[in-house]
Structures are given as structure tokens and as C-alpha cells.
N, C-alpha and C. Protein backbone atom coordinates (compact mmCIF):
# COMPACT_ATOMS: atom_id res chain seq x y z
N UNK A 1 -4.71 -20.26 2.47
CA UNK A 1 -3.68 -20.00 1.50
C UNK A 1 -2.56 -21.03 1.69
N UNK A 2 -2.04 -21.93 1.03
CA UNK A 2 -0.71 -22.34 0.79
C UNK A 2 0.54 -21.75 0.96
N UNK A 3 1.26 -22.57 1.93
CA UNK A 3 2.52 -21.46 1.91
C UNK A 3 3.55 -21.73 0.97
N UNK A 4 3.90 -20.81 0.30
CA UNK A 4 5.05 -20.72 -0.88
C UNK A 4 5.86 -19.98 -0.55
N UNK A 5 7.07 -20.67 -0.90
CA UNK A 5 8.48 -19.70 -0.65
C UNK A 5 8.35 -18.79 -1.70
N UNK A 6 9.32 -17.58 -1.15
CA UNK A 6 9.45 -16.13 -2.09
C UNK A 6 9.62 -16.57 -3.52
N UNK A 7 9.10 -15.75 -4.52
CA UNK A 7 9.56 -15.83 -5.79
C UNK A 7 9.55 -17.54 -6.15
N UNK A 8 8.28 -18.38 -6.02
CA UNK A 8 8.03 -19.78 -6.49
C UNK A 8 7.05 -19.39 -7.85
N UNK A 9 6.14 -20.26 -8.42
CA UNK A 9 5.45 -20.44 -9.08
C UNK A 9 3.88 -20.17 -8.20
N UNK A 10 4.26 -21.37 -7.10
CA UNK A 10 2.90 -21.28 -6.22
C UNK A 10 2.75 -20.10 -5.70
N UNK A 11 3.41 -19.03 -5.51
CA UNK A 11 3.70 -17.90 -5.08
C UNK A 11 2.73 -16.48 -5.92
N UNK A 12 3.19 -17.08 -7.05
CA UNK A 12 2.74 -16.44 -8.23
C UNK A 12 1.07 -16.19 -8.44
N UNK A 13 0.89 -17.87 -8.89
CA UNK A 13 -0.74 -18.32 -8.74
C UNK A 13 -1.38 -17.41 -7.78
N UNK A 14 -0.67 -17.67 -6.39
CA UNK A 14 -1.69 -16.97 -5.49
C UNK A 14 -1.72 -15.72 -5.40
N UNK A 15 -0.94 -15.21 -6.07
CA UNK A 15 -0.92 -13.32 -6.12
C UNK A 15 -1.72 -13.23 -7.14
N UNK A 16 -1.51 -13.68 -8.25
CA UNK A 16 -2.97 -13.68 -8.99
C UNK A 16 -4.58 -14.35 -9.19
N UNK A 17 -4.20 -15.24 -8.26
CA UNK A 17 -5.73 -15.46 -7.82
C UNK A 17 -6.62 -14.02 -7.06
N UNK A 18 -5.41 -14.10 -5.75
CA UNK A 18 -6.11 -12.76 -5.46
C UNK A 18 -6.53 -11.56 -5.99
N UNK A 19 -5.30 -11.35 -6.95
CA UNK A 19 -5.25 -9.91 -7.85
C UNK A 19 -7.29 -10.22 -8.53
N UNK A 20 -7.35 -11.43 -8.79
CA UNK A 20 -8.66 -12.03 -9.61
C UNK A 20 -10.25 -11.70 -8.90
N UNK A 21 -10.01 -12.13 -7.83
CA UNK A 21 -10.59 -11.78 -6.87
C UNK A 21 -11.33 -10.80 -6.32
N UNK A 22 -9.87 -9.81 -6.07
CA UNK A 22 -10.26 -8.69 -5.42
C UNK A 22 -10.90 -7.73 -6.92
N UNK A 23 -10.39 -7.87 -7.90
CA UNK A 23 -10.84 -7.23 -9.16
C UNK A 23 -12.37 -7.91 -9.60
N UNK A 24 -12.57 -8.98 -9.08
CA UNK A 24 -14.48 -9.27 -9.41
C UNK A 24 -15.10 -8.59 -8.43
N UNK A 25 -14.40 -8.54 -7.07
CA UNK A 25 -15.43 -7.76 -5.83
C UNK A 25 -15.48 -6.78 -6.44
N UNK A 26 -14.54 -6.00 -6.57
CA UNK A 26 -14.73 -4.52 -7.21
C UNK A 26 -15.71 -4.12 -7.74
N UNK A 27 -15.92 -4.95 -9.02
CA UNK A 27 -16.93 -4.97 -10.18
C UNK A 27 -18.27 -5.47 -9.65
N UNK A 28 -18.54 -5.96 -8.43
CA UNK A 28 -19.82 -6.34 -8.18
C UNK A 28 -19.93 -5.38 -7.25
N UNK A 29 -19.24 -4.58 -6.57
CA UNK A 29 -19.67 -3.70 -5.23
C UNK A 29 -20.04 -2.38 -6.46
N UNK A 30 -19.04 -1.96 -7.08
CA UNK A 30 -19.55 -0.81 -8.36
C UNK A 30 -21.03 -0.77 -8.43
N UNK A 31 -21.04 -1.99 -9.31
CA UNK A 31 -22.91 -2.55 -9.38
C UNK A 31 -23.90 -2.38 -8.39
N UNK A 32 -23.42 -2.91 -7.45
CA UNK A 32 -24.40 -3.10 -6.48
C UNK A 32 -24.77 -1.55 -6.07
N UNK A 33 -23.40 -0.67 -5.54
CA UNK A 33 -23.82 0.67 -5.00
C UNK A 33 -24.19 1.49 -6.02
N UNK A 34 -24.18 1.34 -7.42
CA UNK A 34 -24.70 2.09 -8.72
C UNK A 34 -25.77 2.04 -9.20
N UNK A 35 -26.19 0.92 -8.99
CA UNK A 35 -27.50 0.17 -9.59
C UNK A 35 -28.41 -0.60 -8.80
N UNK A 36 -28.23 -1.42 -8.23
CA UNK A 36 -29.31 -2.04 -7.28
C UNK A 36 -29.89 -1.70 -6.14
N UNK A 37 -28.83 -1.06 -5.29
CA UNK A 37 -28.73 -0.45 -4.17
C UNK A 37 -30.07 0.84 -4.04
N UNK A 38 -30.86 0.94 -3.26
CA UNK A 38 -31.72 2.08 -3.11
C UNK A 38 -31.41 2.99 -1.91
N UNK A 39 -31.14 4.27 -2.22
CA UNK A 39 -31.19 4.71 -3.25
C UNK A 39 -29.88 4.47 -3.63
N UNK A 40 -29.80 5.17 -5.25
CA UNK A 40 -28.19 4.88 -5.60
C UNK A 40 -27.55 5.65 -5.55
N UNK A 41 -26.10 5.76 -5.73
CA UNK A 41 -24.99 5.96 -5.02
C UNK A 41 -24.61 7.21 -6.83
N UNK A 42 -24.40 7.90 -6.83
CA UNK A 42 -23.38 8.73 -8.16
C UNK A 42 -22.15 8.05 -8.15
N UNK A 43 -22.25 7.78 -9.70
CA UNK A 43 -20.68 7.11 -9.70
C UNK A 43 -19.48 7.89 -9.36
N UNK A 44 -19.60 9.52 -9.39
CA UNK A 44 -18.62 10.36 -9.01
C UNK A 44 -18.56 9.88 -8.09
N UNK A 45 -19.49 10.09 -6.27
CA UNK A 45 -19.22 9.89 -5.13
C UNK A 45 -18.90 7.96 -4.87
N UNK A 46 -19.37 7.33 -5.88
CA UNK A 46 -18.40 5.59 -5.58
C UNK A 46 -17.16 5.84 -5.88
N UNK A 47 -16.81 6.66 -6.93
CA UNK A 47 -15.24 6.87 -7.30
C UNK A 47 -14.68 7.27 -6.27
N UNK A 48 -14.78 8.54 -5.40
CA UNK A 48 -14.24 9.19 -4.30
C UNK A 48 -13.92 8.71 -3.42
N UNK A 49 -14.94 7.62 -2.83
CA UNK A 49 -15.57 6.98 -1.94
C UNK A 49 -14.40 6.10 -1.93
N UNK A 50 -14.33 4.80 -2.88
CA UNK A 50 -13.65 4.05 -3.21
C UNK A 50 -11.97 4.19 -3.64
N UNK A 51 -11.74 5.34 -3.56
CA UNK A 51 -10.54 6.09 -3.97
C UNK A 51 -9.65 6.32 -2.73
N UNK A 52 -10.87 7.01 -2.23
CA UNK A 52 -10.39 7.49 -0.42
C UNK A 52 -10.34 6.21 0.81
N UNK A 53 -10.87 5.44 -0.19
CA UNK A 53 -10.63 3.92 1.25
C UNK A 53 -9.75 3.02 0.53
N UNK A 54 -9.65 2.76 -0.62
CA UNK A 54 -8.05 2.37 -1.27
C UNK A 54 -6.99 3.08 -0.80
N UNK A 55 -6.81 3.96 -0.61
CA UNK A 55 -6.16 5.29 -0.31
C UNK A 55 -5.29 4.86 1.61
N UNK A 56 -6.75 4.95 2.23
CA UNK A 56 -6.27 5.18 3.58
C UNK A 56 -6.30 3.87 4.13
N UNK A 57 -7.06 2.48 3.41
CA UNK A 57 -7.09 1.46 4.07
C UNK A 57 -4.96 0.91 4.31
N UNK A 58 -5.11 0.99 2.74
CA UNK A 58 -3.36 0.34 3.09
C UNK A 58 -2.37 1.36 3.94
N UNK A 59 -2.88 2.56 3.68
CA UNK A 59 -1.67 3.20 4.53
C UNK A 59 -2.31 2.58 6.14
N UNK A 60 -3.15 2.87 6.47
CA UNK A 60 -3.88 2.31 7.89
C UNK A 60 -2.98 0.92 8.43
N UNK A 61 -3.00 0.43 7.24
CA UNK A 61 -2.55 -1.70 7.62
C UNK A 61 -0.99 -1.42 7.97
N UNK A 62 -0.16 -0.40 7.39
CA UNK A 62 1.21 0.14 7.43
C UNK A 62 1.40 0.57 8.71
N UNK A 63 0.91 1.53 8.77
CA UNK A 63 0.80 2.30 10.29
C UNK A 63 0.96 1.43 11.43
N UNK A 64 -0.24 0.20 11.28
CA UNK A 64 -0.74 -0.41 12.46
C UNK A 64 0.34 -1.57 12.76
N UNK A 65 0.86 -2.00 11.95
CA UNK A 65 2.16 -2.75 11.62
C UNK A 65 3.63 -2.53 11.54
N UNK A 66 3.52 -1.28 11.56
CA UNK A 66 5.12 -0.91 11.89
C UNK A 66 5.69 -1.22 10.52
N UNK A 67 5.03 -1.23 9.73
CA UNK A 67 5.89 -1.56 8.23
C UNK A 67 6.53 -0.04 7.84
N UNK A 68 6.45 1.04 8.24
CA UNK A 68 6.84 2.47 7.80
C UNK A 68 8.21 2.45 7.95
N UNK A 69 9.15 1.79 8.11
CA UNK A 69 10.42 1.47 7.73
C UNK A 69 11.64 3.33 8.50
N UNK A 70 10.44 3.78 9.56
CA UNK A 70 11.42 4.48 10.16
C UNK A 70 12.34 4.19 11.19
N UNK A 71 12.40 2.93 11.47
CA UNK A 71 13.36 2.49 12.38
C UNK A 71 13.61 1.17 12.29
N UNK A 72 15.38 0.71 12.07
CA UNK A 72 15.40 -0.60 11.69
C UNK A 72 15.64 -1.38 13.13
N UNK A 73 15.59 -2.58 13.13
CA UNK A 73 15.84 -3.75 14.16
C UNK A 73 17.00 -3.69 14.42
N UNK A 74 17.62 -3.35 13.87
CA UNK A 74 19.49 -3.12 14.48
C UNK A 74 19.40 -1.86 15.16
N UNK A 75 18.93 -1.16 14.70
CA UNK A 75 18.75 0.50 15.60
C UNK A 75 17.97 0.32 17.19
N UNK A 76 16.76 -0.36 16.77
CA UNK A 76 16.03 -0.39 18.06
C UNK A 76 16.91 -1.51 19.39
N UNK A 77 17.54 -2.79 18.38
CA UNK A 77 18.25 -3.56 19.42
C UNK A 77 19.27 -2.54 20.53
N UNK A 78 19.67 -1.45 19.69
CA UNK A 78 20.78 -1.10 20.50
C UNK A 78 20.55 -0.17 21.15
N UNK A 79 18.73 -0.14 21.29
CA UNK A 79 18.15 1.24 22.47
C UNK A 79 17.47 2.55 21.42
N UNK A 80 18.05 2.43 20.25
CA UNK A 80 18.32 3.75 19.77
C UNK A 80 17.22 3.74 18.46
N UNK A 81 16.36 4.80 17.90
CA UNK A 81 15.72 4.82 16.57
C UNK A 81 16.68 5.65 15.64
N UNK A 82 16.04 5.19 14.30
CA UNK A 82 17.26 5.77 13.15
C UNK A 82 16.11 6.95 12.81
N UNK A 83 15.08 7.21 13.14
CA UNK A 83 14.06 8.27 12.71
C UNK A 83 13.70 8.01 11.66
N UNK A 84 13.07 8.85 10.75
CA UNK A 84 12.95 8.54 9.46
C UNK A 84 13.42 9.67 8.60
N UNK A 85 14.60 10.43 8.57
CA UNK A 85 15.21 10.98 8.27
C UNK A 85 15.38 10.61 6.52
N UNK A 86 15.46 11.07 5.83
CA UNK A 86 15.37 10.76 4.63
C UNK A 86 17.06 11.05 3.93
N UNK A 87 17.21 9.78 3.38
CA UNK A 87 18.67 9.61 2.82
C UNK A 87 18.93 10.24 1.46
N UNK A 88 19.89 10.67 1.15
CA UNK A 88 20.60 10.62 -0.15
C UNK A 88 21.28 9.83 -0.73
N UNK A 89 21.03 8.80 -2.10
CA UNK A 89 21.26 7.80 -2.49
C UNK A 89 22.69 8.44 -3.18
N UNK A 90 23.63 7.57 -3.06
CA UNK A 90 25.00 7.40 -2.83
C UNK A 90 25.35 7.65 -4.48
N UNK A 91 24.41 6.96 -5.21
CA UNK A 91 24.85 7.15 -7.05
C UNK A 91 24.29 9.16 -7.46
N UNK A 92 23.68 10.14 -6.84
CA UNK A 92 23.50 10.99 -7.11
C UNK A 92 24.53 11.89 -6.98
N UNK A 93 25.18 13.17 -7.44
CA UNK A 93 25.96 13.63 -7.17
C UNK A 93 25.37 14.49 -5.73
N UNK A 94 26.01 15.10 -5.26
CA UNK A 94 25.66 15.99 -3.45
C UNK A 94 25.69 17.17 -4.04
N UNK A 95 24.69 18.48 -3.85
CA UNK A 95 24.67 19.78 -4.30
C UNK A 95 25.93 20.55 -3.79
N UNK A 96 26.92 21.63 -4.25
CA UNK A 96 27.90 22.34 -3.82
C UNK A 96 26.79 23.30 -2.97
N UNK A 97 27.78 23.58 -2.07
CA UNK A 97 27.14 25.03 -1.41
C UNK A 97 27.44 26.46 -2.94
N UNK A 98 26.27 27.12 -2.90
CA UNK A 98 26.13 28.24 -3.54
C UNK A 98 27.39 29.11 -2.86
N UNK A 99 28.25 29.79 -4.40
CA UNK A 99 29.51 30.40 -4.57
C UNK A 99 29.14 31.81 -4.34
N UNK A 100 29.54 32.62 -3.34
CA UNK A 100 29.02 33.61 -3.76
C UNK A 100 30.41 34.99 -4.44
């Protein structure tokens, strides 16, 4: 792969080459486990199949990478994790406590 800075042209190309790519494998693995393959495969169980490993492959690559964004690099520098505590975005209004 060519390296391209963020948001280039060459950047572009290669996200859609791949996007190209990975969308012909698709279409030939379909085939292959539908039709050629002995015995064959029900397209229900390729759907499932293929659903459930789209599914768990990227969360898997996340996991294994620390991309889950529960703890930032400023948190960990200073000893400490931020958890993954889930925020309230600042433009929403905050619920009152119930009046009784």
C-alpha cells in the first residue's frame, strides 16, 4: 500500500480499491460455498455464517488493539484509567431529579 496522508486523494483511491476488492471476494466466496463447493452450504446458514464473522472479526481486531477507547494516553501517563464510563454530551439538556 502507498502511504497517503489523511484526507489526500491517494488516500481515497486506496479506500476504494479495497472497498473493490473486498466486495469481489465476497461475491466469489458466496459462489463458491453456494454452488461449487460439495456439499453446499444454504444460503440462510452463508448469511449467518458470514454475518457472525463480519460481526466478531472487527470487534476481535478492536479488542486485540486497544482501540476500545476506554482509557486515554493522558489518563494512563498519569498511572490512572478513565474506565469507560459513559459521558453525557454537554449540548443535551441533564434530567431534573423527579418532584415529588
Amino acid at each position: 500500500m502507498i502511504k497517503a496522508r489523511s484526507g489526500t486523494t491517494a488516500q481515497l483511491v486506496q479506500l476504494c480499491l479495497g472497498y473493490f476488492v473486498a466486495y469481489v471476494l465476497t461475491g466469489i466466496l458466496v459462489k463458491y460455498f453456494t454452488v461449487v463447493r460439495s456439499p453446499k452450504m444454504l444460503e440462510m446458514a452463508y448469511l449467518f455464517n458470514n454475518t457472525l464473522g463480519g460481526s466478531a472479526f472487527p470487534l476481535l481486531v478492536v479488542l486485540l488493539l486497544g482501540w476500545s477507547g476506554c482509557s486515554s494516553p493522558t489518563a494512563r501517563s498519569r498511572g490512572r484509567a478513565s474506565g469507560c464510563r459513559p459521558r453525557w454530551p454537554t449540548s443535551f439538556p441533564r434530567a431534573s431529579a423527579p418532584r415529588s
